[in-house]
Protein backbone atom coordinates (compact mmCIF):
# COMPACT_ATOMS: atom_id res chain seq x y z
CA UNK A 1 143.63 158.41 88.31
CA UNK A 2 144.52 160.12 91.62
CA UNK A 3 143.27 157.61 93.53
CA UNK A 4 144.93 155.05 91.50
CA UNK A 5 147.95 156.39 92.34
CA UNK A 6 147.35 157.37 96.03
CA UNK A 7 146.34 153.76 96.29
CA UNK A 8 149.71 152.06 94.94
CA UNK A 9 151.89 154.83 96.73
CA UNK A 10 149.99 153.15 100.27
CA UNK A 11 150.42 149.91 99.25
CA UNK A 12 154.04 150.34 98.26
CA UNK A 13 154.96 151.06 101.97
CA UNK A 14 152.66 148.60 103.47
CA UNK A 15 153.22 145.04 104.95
CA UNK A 16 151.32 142.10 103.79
CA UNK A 17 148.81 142.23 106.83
CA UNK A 18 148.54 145.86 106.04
CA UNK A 19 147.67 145.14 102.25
CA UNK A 20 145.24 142.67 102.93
CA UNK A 21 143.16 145.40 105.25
CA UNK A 22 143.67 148.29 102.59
CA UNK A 23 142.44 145.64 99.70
CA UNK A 24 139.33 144.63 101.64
CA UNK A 25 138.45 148.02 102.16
CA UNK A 26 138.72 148.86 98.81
CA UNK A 27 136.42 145.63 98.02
CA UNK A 28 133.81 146.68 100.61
CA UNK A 29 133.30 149.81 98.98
CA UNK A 30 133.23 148.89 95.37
CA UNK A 31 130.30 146.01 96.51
CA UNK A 32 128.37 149.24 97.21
CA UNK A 33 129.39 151.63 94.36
CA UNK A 34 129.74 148.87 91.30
CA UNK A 35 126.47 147.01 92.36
CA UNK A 36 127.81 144.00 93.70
CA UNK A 37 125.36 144.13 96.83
CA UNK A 38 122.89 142.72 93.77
CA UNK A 39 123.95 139.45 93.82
CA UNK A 40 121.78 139.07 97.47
CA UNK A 41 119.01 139.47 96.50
CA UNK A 42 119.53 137.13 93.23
CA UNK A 43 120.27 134.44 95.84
CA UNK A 44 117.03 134.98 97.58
CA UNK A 45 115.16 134.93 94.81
CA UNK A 46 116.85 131.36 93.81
CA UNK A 47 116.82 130.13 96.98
CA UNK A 48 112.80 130.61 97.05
CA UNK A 49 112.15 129.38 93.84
CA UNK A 50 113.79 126.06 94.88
CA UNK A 51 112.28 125.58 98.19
CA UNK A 52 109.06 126.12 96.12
CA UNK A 53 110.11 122.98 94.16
CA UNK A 54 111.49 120.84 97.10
CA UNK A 55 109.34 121.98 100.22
CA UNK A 56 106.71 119.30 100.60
CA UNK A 57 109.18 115.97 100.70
CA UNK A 58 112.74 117.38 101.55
CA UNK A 59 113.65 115.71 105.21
CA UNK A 60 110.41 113.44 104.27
CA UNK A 61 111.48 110.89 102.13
CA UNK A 62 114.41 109.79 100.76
CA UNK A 63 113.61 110.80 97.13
CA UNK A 64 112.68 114.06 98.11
CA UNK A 65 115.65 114.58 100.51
CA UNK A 66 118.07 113.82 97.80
CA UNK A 67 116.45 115.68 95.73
CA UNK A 68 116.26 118.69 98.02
CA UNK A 69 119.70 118.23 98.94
CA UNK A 70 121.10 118.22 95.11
CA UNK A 71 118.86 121.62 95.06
CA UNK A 72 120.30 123.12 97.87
CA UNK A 73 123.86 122.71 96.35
CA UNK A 74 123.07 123.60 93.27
CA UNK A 75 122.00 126.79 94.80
CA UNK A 76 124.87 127.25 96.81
CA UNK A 77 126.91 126.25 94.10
CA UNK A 78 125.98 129.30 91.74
CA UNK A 79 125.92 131.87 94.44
CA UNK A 80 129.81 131.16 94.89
CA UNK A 81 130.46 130.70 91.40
CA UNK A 82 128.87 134.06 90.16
CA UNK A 83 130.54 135.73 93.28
CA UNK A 84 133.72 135.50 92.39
CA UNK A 85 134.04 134.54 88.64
CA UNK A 86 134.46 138.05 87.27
CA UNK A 87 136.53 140.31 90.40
CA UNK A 88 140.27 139.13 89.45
CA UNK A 89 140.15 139.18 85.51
CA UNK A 90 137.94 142.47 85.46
CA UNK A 91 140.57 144.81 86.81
CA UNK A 92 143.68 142.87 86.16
CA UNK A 93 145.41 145.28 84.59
CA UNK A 94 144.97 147.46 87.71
CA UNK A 95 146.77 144.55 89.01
CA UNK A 96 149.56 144.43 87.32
CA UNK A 97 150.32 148.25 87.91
CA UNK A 98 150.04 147.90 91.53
CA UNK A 99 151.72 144.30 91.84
CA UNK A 100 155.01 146.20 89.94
CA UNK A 101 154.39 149.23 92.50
CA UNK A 102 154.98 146.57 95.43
CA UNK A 103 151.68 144.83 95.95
CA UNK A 104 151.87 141.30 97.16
CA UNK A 105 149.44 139.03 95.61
CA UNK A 106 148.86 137.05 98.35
CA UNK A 107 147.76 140.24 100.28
CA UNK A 108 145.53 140.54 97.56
CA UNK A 109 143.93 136.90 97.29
CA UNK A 110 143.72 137.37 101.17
CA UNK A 111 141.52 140.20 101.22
CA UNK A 112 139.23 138.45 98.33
CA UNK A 113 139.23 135.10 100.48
CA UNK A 114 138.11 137.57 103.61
CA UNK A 115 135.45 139.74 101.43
CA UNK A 116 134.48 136.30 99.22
CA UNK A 117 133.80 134.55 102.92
CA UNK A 118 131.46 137.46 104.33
CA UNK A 119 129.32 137.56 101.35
CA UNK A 120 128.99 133.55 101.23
CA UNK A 121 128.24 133.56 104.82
CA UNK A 122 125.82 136.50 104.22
CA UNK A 123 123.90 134.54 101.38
CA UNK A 124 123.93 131.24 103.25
CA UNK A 125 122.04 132.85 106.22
CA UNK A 126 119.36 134.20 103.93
CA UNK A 127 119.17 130.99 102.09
CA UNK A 128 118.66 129.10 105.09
CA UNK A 129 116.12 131.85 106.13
CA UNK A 130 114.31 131.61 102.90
CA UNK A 131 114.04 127.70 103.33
CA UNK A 132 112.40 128.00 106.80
CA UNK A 133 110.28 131.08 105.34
CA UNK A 134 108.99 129.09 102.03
CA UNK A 135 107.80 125.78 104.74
CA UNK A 136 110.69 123.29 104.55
CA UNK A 137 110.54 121.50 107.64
CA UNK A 138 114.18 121.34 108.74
CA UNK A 139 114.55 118.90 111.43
CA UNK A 140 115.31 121.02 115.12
CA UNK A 141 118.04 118.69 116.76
CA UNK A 142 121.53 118.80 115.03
CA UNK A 143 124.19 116.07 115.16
CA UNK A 144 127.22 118.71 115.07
CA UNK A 145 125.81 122.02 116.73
CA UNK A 146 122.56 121.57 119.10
CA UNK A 147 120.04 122.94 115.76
CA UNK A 148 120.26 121.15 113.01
CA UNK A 149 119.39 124.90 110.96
CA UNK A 150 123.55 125.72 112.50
CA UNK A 151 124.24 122.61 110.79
CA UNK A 152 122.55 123.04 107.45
CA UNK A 153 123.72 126.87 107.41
CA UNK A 154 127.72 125.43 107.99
CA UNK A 155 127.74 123.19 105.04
CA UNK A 156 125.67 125.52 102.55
CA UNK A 157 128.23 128.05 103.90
CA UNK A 158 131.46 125.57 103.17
CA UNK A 159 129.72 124.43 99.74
CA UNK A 160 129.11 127.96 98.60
CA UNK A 161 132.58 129.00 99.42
CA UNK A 162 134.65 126.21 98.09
CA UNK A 163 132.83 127.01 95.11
CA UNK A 164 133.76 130.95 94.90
CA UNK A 165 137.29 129.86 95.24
CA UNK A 166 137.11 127.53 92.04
CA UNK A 167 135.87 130.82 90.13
CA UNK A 168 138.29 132.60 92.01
CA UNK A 169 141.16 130.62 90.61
CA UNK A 170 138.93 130.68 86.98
CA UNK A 171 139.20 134.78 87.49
CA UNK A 172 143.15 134.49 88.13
CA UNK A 173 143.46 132.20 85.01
CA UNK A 174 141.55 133.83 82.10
CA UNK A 175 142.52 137.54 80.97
CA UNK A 176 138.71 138.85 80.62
CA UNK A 177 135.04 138.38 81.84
CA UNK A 178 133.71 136.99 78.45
CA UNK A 179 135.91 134.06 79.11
CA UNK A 180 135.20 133.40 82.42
CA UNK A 181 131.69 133.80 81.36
CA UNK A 182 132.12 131.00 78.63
CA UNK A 183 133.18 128.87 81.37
CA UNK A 184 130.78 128.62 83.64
CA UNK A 185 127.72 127.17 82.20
CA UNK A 186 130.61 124.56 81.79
CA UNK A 187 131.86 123.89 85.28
CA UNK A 188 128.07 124.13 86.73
CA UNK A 189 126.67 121.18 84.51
CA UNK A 190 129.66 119.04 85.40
CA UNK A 191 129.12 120.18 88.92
CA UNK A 192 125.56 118.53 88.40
CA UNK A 193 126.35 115.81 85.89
CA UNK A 194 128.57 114.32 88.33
CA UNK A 195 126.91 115.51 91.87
CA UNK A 196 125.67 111.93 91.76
CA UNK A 197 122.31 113.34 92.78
CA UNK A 198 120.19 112.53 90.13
CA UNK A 199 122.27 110.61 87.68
CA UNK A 200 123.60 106.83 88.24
CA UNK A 201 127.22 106.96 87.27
CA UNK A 202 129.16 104.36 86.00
CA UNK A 203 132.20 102.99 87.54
CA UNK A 204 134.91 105.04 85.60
CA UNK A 205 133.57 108.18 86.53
CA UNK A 206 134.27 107.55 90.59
CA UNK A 207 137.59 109.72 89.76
CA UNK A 208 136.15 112.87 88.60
CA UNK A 209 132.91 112.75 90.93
CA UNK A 210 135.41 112.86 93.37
CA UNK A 211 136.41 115.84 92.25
CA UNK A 212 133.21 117.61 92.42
CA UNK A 213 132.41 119.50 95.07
CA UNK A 214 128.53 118.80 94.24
CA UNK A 215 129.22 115.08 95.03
CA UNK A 216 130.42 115.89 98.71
CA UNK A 217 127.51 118.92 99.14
CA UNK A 218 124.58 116.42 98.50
CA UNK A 219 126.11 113.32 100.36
CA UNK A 220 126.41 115.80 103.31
CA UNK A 221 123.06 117.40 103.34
CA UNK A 222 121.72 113.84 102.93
CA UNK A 223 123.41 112.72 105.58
CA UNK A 224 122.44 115.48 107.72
CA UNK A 225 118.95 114.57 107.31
CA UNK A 226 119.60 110.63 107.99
CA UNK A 227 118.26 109.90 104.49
CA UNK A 228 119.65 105.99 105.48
CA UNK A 229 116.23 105.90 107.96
CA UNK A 230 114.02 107.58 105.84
CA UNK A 231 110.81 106.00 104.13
CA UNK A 232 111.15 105.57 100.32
CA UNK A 233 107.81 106.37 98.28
CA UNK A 234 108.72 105.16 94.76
CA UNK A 235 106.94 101.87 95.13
CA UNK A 236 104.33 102.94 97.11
CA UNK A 237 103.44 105.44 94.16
CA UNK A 238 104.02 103.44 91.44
CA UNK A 239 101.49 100.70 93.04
CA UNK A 240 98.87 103.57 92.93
CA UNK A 241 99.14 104.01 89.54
CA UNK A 242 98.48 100.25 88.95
CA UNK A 243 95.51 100.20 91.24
CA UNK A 244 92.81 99.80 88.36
CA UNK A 245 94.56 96.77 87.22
CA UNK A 246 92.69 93.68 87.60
CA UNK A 247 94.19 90.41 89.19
CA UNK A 248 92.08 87.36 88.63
CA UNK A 249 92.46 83.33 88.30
CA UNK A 250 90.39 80.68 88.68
CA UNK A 251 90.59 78.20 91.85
CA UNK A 252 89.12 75.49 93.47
CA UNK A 253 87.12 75.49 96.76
CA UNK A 254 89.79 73.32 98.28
CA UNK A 255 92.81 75.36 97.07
CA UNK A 256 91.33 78.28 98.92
CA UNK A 257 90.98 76.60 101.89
CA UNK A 258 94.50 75.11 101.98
CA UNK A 259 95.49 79.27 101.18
CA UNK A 260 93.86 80.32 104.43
CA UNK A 261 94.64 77.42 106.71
CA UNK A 262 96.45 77.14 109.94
CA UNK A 263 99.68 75.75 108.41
CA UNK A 264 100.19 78.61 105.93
CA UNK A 265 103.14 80.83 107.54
CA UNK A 266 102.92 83.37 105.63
CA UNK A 267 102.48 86.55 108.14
CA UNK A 268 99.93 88.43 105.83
CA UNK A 269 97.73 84.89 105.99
CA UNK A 270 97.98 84.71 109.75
CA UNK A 271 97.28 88.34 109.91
CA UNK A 272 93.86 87.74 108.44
CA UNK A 273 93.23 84.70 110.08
CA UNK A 274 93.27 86.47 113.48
CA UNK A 275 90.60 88.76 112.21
CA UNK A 276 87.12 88.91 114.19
CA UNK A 277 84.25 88.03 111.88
CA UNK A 278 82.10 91.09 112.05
CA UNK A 279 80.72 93.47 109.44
CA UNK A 280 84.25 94.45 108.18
CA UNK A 281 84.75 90.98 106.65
CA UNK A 282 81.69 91.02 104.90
CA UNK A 283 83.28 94.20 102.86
CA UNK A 284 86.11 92.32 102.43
CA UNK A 285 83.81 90.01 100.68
CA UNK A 286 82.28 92.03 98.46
CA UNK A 287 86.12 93.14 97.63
CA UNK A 288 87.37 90.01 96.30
CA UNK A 289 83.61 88.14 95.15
CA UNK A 290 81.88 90.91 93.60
CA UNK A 291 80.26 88.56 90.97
CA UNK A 292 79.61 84.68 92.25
CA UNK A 293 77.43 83.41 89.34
CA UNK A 294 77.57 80.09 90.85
CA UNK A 295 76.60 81.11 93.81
CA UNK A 296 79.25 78.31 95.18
CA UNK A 297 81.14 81.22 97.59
CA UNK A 298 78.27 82.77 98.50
CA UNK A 299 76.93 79.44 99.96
CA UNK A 300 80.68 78.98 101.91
CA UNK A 301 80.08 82.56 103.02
CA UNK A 302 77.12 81.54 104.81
CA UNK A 303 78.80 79.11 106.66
CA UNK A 304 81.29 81.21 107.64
CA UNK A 305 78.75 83.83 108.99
CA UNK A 306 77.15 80.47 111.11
CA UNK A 307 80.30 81.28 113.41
CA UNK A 308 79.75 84.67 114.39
CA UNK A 309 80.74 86.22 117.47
CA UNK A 310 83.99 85.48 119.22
CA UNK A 311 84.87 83.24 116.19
CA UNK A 312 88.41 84.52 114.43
CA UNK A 313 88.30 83.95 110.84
CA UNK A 314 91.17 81.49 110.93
CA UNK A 315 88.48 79.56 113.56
CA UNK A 316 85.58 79.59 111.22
CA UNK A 317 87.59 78.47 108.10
CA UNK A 318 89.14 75.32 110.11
CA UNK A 319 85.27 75.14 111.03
CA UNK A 320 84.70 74.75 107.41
CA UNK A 321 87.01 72.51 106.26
CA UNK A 322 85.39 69.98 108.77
CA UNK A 323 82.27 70.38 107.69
CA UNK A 324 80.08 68.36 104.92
CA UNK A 325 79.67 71.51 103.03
CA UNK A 326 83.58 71.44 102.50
CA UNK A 327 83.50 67.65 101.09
CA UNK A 328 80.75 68.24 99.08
CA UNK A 329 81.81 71.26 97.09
CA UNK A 330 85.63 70.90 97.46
CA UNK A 331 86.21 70.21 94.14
CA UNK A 332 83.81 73.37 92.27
CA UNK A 333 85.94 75.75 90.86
CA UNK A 334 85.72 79.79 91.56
CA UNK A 335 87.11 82.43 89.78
CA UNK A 336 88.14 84.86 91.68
CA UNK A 337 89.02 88.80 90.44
CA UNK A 338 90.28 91.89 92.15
CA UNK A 339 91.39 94.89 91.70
CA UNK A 340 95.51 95.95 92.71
CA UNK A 341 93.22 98.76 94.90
CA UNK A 342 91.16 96.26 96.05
CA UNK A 343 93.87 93.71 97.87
CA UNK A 344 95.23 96.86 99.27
CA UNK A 345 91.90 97.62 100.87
CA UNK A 346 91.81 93.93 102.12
CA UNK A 347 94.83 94.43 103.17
CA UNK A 348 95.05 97.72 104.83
CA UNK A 349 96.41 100.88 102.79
CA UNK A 350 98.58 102.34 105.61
CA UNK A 351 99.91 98.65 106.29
CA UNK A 352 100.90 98.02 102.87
CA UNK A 353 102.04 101.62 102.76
CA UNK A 354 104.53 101.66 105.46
CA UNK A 355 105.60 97.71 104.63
CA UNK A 356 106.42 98.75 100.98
CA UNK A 357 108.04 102.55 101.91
CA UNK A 358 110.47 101.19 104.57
CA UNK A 359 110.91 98.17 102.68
CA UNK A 360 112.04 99.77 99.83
CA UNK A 361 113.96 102.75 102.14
CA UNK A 362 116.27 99.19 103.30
CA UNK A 363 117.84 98.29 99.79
CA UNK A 364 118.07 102.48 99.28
CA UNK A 365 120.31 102.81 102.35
CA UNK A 366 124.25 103.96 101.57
CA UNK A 367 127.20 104.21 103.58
CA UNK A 368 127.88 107.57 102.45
CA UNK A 369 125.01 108.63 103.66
CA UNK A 370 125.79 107.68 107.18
CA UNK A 371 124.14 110.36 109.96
CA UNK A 372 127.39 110.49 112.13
CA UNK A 373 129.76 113.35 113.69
CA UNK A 374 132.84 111.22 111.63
CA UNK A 375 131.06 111.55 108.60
CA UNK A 376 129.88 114.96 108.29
CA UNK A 377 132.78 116.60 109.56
CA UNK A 378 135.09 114.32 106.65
CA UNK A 379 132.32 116.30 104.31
CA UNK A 380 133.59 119.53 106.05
CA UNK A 381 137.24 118.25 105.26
CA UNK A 382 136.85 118.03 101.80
CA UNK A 383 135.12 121.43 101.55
CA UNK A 384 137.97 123.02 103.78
CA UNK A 385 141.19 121.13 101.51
CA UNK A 386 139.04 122.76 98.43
CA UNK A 387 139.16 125.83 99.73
CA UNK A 388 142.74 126.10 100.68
CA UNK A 389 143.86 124.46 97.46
CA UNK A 390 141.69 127.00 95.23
CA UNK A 391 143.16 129.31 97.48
CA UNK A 392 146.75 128.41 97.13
CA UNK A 393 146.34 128.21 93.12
CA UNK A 394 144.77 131.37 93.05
CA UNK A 395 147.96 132.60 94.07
CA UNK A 396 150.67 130.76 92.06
CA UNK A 397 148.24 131.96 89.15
CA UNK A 398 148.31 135.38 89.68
CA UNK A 399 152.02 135.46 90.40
CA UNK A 400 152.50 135.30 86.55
CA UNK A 401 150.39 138.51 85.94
CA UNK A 402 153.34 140.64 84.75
CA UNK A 403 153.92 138.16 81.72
CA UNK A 404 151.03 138.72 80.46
CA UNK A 405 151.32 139.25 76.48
CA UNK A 406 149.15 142.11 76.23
């Protein structure tokens, strides 16, 4: 009680400057003495629990960048939230004694903006620190500082802190911590629902994703890693999981031939046209004629082989078609059957590979997610207006303390 009223009798003389130095003081020492220094090492443990999750594909591919980045937020999300959500409405009738004593509540919201700011940029280093411990390979060069960690830290700094000022302004409003408790699993699943991160959302909800501070937190991160020039995996993987599936149809000799000739344009075609006839093509054989009960293309493969040496493929089947063996057997039918693993072996894995991830990664790429100076620092914007709005309301909120009903 006598420091209560040493306290008020200090800040009843004080300026507003003055208050805001005495308040932070005050806060410093009860984040030692009420336990608040716990909340570190909660983030820590969050932060490695979701670079366990994200580690292998985030700044990889653009699923797992998204991903990673709707992680990240998330994580910087709840470290601001919990900071703040419970300071204000836990002592607020202190705060109504000492605002009727002469304390000015924007000294006070001050010195909470200063203390809230140190301990977001304190957990924001170790979660960065953490994500570099647990293997995520951040990229080195950065687009706004020269390391793209400085650039990574400044935006889960900016995402965690806009955040601790919405539960900031949550703490001004309510009158106790089981409220503001109630609230929260609230405001984080809209934060996620509407982050835009995992879930497509329809047109009429472009108002209140705007809103979120999740939506700008993952379209930055993204952006930061150039998720627009990123490989895409989805198809890739999903064509794995197909590869026991048999293709097969029947054909004749001649329909074949026309397949594989010189006027077909299509690039894969010319691609194996160009091939030299060595051993590899007899493989490629075996891929796509495993069974000939005719014996029909084993008796064209034998012509083919005639050609060996310099001979291209594309050379050899033009040989064919010239030949008597073509007009005699022209019109015999073969069925042909492969495996979806198969034509990917004839093929080539890591060509089919790279032609299906970057040709997926082109109908995947956004505006938003732009990797530009203009557009992450209109990310850093948005986080900054939050902030000072929060801020602001805080404020106004607080002003009405001494009506309180109770």
């Amino acid at each position: 009680m006598a420091e209560r009223v040493r306290r008020t009798r200090a800040l009843r003389y004080r300026g507003r400057i003055e208050q805001i130095g005495v308040c932070f003081v005050r806060l410093l020492r009860l984040f030692v003495y009420q336990n608040d220094w716990k909340l570190l090492p909660m983030s820590v443990i969050i932060a490695g629990l979701v670079s366990l999750v994200v580690r292998n594909d985030f700044f990889v591919t653009m699923e797992g960048t998204l991903k990673g980045a709707l992680a990240l937020s998330c994580v910087a999300i709840w470290n601001g939230c919990f900071n703040s959500v419970q300071v204000i409405c836990r002592e607020r009738e202190i705060i109504k004694r000492e605002h009727r004593s002469g304390m000015h509540i924007s000294s006070y919201i001050a010195s909470h903006m200063l203390y809230q700011a140190l301990l977001c940029l304190v957990q924001s280093g170790l979660t960065i620190y953490i994500c570099l411990t647990m293997g995520i390979r951040i990229p080195v060069k950065g687009l706004m500082t020269p390391l793209m960690v400085f650039d990574l830290g400044i935006t889960v700094f900016l995402i965690s802190y806009a955040s601790d000022m919405i539960a900031l302004w949550i703490s001004c409003l309510v009158h106790n911590t089981t409220t503001a408790m109630s609230i929260m699993p609230f405001l984080l699943i809209t934060q996620l629902v509407f982050s835009g991160g995992i879930f497509t959302l329809p047109a009429w909800s472009d108002g209140i994703s705007g809103l979120m501070i999740s939506n700008y937190g993952v379209k930055c991160i993204a952006a930061q890693a150039d998720y627009n020039k990123l490989p895409m995996a989805t198809a890739w993987n999903t064509l794995l999981k197909l590869k026991d599936t048999e293709i097969e149809g029947t054909f004749t000799v001649e329909q074949i031939v026309q397949m594989l000739g010189s006027e077909n344009e299509n690039d894969v075609i010319r691609e194996v046209r160009a091939k030299r006839i060595d051993e590899s093509l007899t493989s490629a054989y075996d891929i796509v004629f495993p069974q000939d009960e005719d014996g029909v293309m084993t008796m064209i493969w034998s012509e083919l082989m005639k050609s060996l040496g310099d001979a291209t493929l594309g050379d050899a089947i033009d040989a064919f078609s010239r030949s008597e063996a073509y007009r005699q057997n022209k019109d015999k039918t073969i069925h042909l059957k492969i495996s979806v693993w198969g034509l990917i072996r004839l093929v080539g894995e890591d060509k089919v590979s790279d032609f299906l991830r970057n040709k997926a990664a082109i109908t995947q790429v956004k505006p938003y997610y732009e990797n530009s100076v203009a557009n992450i620092a209109n990310y850093w914007l948005h986080f900054a207006l939050f902030i000072l709005a929060f801020g602001v309301l805080s404020v106004i909120t607080l002003e009405f303390v001494d009506k309180d009903k109770r």
